[in-house]
PDB file of N, CA and C in Angstrom:
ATOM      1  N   UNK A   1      -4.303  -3.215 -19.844  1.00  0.00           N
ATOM      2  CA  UNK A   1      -5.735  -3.320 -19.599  1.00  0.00           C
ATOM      3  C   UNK A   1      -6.009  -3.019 -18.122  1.00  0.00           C
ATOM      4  N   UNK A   2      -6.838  -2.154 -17.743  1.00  0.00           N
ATOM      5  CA  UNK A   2      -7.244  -1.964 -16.477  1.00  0.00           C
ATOM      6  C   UNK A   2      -8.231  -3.351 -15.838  1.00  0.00           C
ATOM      7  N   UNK A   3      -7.242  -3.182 -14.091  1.00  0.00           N
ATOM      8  CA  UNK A   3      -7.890  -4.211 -13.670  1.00  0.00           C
ATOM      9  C   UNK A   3      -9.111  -4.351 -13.101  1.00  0.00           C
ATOM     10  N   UNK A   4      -9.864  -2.826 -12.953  1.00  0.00           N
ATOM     11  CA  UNK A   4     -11.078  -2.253 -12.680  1.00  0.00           C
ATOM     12  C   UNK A   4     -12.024  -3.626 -13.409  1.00  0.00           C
ATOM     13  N   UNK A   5     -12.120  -3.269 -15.003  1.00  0.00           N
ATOM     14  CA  UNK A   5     -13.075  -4.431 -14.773  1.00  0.00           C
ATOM     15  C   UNK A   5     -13.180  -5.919 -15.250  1.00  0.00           C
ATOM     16  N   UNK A   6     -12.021  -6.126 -14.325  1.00  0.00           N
ATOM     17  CA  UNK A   6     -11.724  -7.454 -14.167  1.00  0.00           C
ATOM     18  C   UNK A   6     -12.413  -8.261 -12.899  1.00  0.00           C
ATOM     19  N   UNK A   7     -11.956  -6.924 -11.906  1.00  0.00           N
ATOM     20  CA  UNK A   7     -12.573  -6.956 -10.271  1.00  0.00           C
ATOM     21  C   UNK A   7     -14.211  -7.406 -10.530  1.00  0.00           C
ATOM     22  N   UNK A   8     -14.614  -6.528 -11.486  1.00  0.00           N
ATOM     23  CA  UNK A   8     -16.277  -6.430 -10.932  1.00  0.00           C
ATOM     24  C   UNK A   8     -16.992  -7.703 -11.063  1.00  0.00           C
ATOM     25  N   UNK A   9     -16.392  -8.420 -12.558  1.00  0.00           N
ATOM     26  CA  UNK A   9     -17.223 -10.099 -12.492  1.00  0.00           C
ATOM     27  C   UNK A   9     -16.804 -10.616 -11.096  1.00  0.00           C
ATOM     28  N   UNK A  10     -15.615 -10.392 -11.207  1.00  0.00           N
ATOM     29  CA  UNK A  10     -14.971 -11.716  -9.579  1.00  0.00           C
ATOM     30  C   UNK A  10     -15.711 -11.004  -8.411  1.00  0.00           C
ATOM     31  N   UNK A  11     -16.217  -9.745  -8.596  1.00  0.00           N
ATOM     32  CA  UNK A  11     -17.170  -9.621  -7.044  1.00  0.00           C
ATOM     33  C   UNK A  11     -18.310 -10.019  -7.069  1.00  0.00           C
ATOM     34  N   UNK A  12     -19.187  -9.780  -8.399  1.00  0.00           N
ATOM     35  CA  UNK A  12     -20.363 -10.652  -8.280  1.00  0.00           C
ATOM     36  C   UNK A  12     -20.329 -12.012  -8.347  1.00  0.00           C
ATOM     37  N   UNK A  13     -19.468 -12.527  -8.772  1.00  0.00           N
ATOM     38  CA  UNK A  13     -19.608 -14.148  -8.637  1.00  0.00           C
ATOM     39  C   UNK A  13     -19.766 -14.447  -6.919  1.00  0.00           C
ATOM     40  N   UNK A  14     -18.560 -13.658  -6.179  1.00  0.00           N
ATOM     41  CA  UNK A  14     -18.671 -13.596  -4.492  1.00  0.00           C
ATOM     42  C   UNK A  14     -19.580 -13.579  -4.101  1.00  0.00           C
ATOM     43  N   UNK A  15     -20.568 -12.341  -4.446  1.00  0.00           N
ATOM     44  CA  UNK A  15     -21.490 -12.205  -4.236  1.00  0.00           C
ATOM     45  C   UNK A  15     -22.496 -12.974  -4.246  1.00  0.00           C
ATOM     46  N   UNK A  16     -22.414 -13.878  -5.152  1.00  0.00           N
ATOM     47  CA  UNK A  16     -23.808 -14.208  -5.925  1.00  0.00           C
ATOM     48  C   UNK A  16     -23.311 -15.844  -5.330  1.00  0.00           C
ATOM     49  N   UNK A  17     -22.229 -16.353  -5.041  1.00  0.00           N
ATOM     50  CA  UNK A  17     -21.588 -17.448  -3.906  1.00  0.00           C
ATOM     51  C   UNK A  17     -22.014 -17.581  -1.999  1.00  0.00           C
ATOM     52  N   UNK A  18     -21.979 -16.313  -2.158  1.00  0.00           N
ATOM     53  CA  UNK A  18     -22.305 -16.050  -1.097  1.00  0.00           C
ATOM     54  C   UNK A  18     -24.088 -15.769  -0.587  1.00  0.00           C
ATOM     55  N   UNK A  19     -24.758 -15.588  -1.543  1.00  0.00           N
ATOM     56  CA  UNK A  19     -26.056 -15.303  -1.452  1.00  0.00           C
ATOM     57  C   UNK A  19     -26.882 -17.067  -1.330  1.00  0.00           C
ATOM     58  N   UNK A  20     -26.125 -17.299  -2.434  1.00  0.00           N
ATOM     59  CA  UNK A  20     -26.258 -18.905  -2.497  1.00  0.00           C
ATOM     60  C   UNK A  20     -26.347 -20.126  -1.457  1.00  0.00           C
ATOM     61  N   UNK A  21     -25.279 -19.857  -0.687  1.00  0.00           N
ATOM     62  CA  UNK A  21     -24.584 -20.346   0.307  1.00  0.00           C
ATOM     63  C   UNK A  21     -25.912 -21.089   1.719  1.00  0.00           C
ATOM     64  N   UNK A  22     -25.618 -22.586   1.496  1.00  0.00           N
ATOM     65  CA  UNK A  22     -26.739 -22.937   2.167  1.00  0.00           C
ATOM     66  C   UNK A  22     -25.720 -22.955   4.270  1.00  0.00           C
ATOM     67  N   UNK A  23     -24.763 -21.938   4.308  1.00  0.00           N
ATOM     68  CA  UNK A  23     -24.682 -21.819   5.489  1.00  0.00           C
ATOM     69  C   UNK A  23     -25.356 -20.771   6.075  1.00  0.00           C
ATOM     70  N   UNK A  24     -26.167 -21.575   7.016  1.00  0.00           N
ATOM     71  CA  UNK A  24     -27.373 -20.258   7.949  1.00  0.00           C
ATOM     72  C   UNK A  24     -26.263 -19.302   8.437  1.00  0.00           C
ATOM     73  N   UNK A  25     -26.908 -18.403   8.489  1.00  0.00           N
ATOM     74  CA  UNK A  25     -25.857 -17.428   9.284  1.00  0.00           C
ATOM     75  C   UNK A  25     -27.138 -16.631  10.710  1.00  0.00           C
ATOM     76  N   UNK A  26     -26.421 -16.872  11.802  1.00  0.00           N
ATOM     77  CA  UNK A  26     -27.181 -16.363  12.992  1.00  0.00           C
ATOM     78  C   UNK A  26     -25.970 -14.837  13.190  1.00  0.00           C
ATOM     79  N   UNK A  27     -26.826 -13.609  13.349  1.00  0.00           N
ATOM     80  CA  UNK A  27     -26.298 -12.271  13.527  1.00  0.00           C
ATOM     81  C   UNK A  27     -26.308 -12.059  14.724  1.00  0.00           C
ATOM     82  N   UNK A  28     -27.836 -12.386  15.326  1.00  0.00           N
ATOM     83  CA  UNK A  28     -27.789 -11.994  16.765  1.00  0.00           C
ATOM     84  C   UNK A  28     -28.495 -13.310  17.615  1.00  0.00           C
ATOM     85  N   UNK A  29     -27.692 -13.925  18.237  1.00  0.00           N
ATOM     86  CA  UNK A  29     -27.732 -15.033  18.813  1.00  0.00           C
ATOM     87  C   UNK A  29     -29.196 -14.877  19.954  1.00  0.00           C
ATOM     88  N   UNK A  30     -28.888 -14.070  20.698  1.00  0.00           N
ATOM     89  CA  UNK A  30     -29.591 -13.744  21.982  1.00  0.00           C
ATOM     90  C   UNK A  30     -31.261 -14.024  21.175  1.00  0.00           C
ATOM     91  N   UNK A  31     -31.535 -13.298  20.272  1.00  0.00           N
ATOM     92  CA  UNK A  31     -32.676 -13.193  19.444  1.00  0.00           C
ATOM     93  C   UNK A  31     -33.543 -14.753  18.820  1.00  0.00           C
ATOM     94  N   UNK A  32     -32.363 -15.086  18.351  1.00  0.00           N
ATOM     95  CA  UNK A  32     -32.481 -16.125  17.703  1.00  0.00           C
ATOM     96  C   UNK A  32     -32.516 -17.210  18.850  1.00  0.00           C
ATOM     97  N   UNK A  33     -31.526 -17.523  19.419  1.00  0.00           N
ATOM     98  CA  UNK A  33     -32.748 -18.307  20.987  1.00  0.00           C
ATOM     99  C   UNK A  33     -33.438 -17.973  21.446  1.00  0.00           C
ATOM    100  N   UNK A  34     -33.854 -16.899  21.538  1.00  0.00           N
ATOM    101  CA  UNK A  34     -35.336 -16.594  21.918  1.00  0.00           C
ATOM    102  C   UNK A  34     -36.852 -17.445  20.979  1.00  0.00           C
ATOM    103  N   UNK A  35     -36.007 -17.580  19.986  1.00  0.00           N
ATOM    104  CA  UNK A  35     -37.269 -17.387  18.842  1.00  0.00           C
ATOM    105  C   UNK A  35     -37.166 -19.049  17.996  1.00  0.00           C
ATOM    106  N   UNK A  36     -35.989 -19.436  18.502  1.00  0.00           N
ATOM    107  CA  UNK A  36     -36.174 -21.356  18.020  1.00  0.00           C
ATOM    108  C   UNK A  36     -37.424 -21.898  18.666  1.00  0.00           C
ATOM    109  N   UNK A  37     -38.006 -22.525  17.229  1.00  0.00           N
ATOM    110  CA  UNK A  37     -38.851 -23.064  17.758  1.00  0.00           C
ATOM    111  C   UNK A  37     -38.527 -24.367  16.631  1.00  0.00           C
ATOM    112  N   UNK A  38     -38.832 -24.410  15.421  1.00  0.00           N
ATOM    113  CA  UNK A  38     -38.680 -25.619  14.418  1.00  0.00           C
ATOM    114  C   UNK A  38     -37.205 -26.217  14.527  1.00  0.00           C
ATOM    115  N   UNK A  39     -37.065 -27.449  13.954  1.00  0.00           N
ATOM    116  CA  UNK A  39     -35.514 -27.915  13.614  1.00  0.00           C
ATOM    117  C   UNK A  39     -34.714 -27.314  13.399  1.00  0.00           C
ATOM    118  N   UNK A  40     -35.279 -26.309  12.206  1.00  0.00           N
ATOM    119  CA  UNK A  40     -34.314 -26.073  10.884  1.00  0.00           C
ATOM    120  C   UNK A  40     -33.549 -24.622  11.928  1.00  0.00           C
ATOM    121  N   UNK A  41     -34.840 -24.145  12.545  1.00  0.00           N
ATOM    122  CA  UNK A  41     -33.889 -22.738  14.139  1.00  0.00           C
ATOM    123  C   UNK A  41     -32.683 -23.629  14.453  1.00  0.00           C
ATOM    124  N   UNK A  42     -33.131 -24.706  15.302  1.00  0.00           N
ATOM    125  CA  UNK A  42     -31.775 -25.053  15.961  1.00  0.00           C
ATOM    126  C   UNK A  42     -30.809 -25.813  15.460  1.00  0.00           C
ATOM    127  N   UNK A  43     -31.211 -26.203  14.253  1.00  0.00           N
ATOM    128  CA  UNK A  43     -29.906 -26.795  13.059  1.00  0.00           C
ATOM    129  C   UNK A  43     -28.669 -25.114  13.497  1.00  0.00           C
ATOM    130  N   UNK A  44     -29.950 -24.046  12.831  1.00  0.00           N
ATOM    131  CA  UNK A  44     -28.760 -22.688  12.083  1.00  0.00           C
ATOM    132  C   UNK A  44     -27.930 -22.476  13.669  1.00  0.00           C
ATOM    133  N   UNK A  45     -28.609 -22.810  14.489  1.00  0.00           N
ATOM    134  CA  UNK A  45     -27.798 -22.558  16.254  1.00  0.00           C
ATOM    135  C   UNK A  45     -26.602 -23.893  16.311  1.00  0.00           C
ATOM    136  N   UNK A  46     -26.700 -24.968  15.860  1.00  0.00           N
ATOM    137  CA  UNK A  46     -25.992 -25.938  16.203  1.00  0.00           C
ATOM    138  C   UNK A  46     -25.062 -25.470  15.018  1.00  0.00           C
ATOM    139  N   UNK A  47     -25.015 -25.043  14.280  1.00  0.00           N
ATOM    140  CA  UNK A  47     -23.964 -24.596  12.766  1.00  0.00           C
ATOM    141  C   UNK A  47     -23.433 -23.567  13.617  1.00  0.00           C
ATOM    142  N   UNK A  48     -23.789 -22.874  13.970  1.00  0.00           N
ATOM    143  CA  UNK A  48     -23.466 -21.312  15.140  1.00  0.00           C
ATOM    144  C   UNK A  48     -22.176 -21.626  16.101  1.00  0.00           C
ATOM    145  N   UNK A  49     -22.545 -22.479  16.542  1.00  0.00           N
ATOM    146  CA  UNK A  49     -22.024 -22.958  17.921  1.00  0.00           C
ATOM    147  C   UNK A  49     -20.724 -24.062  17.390  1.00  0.00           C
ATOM    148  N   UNK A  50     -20.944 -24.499  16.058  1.00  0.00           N
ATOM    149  CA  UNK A  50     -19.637 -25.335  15.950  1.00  0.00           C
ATOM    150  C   UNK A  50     -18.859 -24.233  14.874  1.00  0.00           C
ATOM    151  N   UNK A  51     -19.536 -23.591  14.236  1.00  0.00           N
ATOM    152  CA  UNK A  51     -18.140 -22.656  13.674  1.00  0.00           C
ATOM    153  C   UNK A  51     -17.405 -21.577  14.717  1.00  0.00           C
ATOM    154  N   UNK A  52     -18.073 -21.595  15.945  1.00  0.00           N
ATOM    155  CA  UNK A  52     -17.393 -20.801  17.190  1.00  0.00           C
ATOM    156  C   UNK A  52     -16.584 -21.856  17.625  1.00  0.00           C
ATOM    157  N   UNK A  53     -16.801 -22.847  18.227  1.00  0.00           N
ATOM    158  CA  UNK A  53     -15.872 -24.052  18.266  1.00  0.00           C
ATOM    159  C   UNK A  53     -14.743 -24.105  17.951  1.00  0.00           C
ATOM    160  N   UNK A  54     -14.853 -24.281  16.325  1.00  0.00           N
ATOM    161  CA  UNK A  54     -13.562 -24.197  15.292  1.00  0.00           C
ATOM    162  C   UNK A  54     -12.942 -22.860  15.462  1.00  0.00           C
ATOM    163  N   UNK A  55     -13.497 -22.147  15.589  1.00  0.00           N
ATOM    164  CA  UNK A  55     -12.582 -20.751  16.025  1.00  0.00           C
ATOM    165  C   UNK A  55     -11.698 -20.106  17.163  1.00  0.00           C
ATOM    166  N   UNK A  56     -12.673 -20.997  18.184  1.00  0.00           N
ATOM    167  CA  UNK A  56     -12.089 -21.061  19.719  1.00  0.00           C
ATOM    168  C   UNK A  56     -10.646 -22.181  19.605  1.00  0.00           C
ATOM    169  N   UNK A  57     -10.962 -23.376  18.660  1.00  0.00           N
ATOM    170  CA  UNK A  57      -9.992 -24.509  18.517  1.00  0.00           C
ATOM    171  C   UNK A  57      -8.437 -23.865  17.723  1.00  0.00           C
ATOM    172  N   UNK A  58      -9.251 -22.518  16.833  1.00  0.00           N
ATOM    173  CA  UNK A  58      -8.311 -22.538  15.808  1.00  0.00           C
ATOM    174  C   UNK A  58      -6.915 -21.282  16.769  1.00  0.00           C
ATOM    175  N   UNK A  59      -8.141 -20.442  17.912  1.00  0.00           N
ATOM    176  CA  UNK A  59      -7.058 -19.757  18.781  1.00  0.00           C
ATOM    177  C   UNK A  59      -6.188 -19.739  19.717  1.00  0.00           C
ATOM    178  N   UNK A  60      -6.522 -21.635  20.082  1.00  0.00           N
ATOM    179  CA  UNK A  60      -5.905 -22.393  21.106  1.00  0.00           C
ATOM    180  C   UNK A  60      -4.857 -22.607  20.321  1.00  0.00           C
ATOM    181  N   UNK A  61      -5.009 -22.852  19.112  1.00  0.00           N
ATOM    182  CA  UNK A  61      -3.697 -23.366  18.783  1.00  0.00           C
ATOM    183  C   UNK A  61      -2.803 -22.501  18.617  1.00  0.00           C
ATOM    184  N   UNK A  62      -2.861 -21.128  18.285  1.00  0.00           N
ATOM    185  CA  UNK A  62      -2.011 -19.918  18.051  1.00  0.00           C
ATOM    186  C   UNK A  62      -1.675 -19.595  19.016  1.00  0.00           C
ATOM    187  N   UNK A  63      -2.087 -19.589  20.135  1.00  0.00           N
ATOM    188  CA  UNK A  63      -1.539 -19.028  21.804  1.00  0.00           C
ATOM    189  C   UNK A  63      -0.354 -20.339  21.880  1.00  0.00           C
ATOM    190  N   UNK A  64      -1.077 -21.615  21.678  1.00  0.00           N
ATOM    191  CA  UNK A  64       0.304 -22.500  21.528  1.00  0.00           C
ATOM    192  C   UNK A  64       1.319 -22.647  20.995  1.00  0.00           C
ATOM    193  N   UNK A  65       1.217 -22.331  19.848  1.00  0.00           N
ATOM    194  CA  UNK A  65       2.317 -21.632  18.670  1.00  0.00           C
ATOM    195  C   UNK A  65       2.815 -20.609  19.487  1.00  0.00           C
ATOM    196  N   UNK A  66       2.279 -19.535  20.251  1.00  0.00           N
ATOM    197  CA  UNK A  66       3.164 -18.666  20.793  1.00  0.00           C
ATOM    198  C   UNK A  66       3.779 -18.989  21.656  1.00  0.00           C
ATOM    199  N   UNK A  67       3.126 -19.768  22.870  1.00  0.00           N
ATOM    200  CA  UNK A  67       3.583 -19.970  24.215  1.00  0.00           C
ATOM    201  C   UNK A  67       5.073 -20.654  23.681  1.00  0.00           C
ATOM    202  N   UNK A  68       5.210 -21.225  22.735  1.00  0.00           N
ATOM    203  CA  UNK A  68       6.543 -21.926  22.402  1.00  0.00           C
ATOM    204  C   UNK A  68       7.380 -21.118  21.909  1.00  0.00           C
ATOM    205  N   UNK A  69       7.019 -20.215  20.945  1.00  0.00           N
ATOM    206  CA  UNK A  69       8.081 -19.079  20.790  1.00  0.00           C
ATOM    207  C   UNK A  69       8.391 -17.791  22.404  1.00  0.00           C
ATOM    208  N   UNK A  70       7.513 -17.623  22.558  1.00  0.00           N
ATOM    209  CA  UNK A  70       8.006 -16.739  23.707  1.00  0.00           C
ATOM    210  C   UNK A  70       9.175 -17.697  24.845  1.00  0.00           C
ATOM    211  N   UNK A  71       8.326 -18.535  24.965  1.00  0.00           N
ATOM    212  CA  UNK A  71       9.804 -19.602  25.818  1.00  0.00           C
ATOM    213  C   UNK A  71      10.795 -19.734  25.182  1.00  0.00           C
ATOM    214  N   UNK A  72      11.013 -19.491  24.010  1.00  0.00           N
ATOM    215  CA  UNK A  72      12.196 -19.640  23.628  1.00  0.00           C
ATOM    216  C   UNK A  72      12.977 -18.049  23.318  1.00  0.00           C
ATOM    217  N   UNK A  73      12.656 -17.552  24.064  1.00  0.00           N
ATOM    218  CA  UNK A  73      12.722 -16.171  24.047  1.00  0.00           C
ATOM    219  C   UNK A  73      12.581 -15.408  23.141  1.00  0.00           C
ATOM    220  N   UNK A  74      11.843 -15.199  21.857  1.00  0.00           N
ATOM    221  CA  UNK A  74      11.240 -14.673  20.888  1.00  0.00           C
ATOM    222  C   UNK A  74      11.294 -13.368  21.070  1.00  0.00           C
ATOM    223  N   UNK A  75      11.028 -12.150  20.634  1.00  0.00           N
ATOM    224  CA  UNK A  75      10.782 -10.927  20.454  1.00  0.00           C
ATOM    225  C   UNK A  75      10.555 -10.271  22.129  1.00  0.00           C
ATOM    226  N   UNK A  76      11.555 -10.733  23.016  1.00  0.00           N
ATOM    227  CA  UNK A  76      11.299  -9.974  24.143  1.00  0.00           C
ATOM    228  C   UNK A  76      12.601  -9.609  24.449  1.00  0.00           C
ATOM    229  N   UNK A  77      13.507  -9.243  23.666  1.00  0.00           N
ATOM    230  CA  UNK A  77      15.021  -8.560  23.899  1.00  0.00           C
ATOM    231  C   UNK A  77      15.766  -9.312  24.765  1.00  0.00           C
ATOM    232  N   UNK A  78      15.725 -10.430  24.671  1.00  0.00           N
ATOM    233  CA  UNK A  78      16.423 -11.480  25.484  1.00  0.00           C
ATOM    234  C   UNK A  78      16.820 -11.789  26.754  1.00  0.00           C
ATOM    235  N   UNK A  79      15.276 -11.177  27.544  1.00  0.00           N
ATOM    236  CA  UNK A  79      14.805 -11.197  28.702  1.00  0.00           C
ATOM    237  C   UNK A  79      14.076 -12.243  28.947  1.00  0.00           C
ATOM    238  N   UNK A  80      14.701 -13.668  29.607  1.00  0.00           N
ATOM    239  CA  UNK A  80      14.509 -15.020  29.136  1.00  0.00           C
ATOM    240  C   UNK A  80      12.958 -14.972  30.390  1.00  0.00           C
ATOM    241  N   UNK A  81      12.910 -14.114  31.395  1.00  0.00           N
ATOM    242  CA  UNK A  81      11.947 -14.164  32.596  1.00  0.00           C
ATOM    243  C   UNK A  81      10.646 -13.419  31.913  1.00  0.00           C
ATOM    244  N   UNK A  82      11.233 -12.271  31.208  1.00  0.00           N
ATOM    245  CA  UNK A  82       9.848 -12.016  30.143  1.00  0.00           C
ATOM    246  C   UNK A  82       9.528 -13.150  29.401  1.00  0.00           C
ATOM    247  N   UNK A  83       9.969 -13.769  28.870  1.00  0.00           N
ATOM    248  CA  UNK A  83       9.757 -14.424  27.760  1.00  0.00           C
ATOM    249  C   UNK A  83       8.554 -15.973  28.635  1.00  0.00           C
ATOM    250  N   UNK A  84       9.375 -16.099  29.866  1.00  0.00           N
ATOM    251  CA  UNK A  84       8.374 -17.103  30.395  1.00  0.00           C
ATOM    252  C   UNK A  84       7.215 -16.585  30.491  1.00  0.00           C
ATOM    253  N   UNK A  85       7.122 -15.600  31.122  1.00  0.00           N
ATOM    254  CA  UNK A  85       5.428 -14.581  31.962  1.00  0.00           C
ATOM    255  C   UNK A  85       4.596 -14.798  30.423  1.00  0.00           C
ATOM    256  N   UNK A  86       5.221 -14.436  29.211  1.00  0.00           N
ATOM    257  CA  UNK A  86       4.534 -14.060  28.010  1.00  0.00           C
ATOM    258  C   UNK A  86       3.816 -15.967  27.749  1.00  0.00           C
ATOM    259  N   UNK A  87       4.899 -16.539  27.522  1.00  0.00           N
ATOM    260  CA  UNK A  87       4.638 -18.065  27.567  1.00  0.00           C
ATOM    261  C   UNK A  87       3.384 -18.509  28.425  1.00  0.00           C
ATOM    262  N   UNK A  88       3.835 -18.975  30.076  1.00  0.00           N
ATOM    263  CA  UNK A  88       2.538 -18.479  30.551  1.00  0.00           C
ATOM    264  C   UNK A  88       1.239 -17.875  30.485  1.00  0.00           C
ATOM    265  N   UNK A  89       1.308 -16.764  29.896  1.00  0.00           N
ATOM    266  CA  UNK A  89       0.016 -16.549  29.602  1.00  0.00           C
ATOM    267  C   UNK A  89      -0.902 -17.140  28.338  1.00  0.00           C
ATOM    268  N   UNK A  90       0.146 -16.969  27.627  1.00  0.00           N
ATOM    269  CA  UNK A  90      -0.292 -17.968  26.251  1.00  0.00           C
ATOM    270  C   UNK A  90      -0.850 -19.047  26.456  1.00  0.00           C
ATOM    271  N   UNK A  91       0.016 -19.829  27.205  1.00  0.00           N
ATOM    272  CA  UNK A  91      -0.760 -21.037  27.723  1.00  0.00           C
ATOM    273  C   UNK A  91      -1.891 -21.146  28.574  1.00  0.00           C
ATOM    274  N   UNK A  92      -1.929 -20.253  29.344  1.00  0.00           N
ATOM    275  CA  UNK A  92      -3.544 -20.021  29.929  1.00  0.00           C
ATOM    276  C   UNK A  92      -4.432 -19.767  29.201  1.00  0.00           C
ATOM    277  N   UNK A  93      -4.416 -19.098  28.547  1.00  0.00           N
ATOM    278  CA  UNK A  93      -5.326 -18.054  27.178  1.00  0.00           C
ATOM    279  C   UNK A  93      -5.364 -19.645  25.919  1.00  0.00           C
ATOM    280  N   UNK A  94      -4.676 -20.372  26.300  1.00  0.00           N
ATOM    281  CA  UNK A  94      -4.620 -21.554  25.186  1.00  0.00           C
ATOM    282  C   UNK A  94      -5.792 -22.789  26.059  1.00  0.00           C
ATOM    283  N   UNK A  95      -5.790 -23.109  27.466  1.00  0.00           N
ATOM    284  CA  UNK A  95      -6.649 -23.487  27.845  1.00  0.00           C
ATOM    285  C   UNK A  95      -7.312 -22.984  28.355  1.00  0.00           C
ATOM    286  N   UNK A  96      -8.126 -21.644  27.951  1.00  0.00           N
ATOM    287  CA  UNK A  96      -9.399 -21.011  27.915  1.00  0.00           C
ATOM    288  C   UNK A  96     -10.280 -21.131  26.477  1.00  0.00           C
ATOM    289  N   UNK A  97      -9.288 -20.860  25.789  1.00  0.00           N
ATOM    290  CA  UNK A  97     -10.052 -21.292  24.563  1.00  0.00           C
ATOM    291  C   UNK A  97     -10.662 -22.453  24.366  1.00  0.00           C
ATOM    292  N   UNK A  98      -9.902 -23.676  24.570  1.00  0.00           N
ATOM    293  CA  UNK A  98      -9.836 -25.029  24.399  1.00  0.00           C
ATOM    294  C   UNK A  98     -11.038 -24.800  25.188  1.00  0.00           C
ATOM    295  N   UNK A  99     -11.018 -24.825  26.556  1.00  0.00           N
ATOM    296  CA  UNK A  99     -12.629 -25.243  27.268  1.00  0.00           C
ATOM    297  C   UNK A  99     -13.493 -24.479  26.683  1.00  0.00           C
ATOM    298  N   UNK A 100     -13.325 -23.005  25.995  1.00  0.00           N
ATOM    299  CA  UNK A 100     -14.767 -22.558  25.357  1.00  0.00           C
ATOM    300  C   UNK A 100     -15.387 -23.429  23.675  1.00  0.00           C
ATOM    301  N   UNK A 101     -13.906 -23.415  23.319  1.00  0.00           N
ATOM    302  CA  UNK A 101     -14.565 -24.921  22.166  1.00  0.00           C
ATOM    303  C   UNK A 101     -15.095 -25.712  22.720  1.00  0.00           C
ATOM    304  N   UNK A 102     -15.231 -26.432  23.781  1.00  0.00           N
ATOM    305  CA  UNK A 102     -15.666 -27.536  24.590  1.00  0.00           C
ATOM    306  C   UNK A 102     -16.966 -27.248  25.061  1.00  0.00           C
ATOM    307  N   UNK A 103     -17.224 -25.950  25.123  1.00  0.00           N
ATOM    308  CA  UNK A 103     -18.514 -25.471  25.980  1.00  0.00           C
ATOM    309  C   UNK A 103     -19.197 -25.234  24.372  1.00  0.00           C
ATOM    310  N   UNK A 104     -18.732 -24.678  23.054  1.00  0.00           N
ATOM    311  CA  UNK A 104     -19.665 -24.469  22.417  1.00  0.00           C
ATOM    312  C   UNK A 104     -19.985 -25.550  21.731  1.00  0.00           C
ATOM    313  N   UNK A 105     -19.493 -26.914  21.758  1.00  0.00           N
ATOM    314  CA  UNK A 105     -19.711 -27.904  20.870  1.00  0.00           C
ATOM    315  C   UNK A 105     -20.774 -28.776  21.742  1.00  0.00           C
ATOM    316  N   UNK A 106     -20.877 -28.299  22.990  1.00  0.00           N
ATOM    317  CA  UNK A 106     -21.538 -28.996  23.773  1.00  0.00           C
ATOM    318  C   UNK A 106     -22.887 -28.253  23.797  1.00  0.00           C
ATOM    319  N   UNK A 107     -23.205 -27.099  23.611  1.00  0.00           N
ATOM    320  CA  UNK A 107     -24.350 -25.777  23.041  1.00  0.00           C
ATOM    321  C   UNK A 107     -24.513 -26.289  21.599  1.00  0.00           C
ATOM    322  N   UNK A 108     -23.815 -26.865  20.689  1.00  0.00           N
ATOM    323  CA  UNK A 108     -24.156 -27.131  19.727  1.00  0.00           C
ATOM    324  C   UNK A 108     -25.031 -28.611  19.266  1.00  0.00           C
ATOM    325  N   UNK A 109     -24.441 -29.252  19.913  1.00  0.00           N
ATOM    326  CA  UNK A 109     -25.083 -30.794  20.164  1.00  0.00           C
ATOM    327  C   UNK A 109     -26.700 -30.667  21.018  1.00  0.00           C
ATOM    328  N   UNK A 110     -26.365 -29.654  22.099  1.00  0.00           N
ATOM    329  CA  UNK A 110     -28.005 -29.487  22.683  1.00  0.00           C
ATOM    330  C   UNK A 110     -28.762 -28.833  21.322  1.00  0.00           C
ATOM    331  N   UNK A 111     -28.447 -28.141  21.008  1.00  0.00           N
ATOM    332  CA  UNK A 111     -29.655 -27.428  19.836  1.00  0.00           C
ATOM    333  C   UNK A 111     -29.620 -28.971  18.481  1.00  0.00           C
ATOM    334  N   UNK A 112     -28.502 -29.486  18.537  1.00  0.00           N
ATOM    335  CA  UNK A 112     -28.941 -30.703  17.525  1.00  0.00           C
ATOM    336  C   UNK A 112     -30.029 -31.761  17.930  1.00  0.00           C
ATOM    337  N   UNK A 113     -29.849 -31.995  19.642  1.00  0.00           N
ATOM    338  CA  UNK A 113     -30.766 -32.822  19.989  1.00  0.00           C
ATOM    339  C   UNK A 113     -32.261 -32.275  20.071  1.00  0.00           C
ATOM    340  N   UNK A 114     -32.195 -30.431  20.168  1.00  0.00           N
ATOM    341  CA  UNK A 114     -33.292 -30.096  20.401  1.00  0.00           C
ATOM    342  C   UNK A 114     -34.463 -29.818  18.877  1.00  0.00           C
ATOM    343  N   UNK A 115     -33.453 -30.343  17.884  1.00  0.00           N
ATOM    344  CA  UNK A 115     -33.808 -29.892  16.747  1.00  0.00           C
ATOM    345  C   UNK A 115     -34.451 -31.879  16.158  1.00  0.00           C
ATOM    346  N   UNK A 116     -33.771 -32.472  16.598  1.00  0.00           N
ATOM    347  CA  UNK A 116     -34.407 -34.121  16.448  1.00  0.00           C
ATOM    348  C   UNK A 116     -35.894 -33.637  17.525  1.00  0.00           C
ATOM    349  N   UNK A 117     -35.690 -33.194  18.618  1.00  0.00           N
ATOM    350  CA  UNK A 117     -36.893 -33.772  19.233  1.00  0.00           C
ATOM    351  C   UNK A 117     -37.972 -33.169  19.191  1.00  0.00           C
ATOM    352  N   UNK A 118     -37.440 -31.824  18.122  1.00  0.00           N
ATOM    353  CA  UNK A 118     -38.840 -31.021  17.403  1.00  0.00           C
ATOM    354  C   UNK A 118     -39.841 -31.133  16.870  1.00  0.00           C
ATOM    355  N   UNK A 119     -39.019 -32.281  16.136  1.00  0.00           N
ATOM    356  CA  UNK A 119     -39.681 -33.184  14.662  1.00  0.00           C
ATOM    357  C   UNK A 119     -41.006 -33.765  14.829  1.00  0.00           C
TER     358      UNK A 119
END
């Protein structure tokens, strides 16, 4: 049996999951602060700002996952001084992220408070 149309229900269900889906989605940020004015604006900005969060959180942790393999000399031909520089950077790039989760959860909480004091 061809799996052709097997695919097509399971894409409209996606579809039709996704249309559904009571997560706001902000495209163009710049715009959309311009133009908050009710709660429900800076709810979809405070949802904005913590799924960047979680994303910034989720890349801190992978630079950390690396910074530990490169120190242990991982995929750098067993050039243990490469392997630190690579480490190093990981770990910088691991607390950059971390403070931009920190900066967007803190952008996210202002649009929550600004969305209570709309009301």
């Amino acid at each position: 049996m061809p799996r052709m149309p097997l695919l097509v229900p399971l894409f409209a269900s996606v579809l039709l999951l996704a249309a559904c889906s009571t997560t706001p989605v902000v495209t163009d940020v710049p715009a959309a602060l311009q133009a908050a004015k009710s709660p429900a604006d800076h709810l979809k900005l405070a949802e904005y700002f913590d799924t960047k969060a979680a994303a910034y959180e989720a890349e801190a942790a992978e630079h950390g996952r690396l910074a530990v393999a490169y120190q242990g000399g991982l995929g750098v031909g067993g050039r243990a001084e490469k392997g630190a520089s690579m480490a190093s950077h990981c770990r910088f790039a691991q607390t950059q992220f971390r403070n931009a989760a920190g900066e967007a959860r803190s952008l996210a909480q202002a649009h929550r408070d600004l969305a209570s004091s709309a009301r």
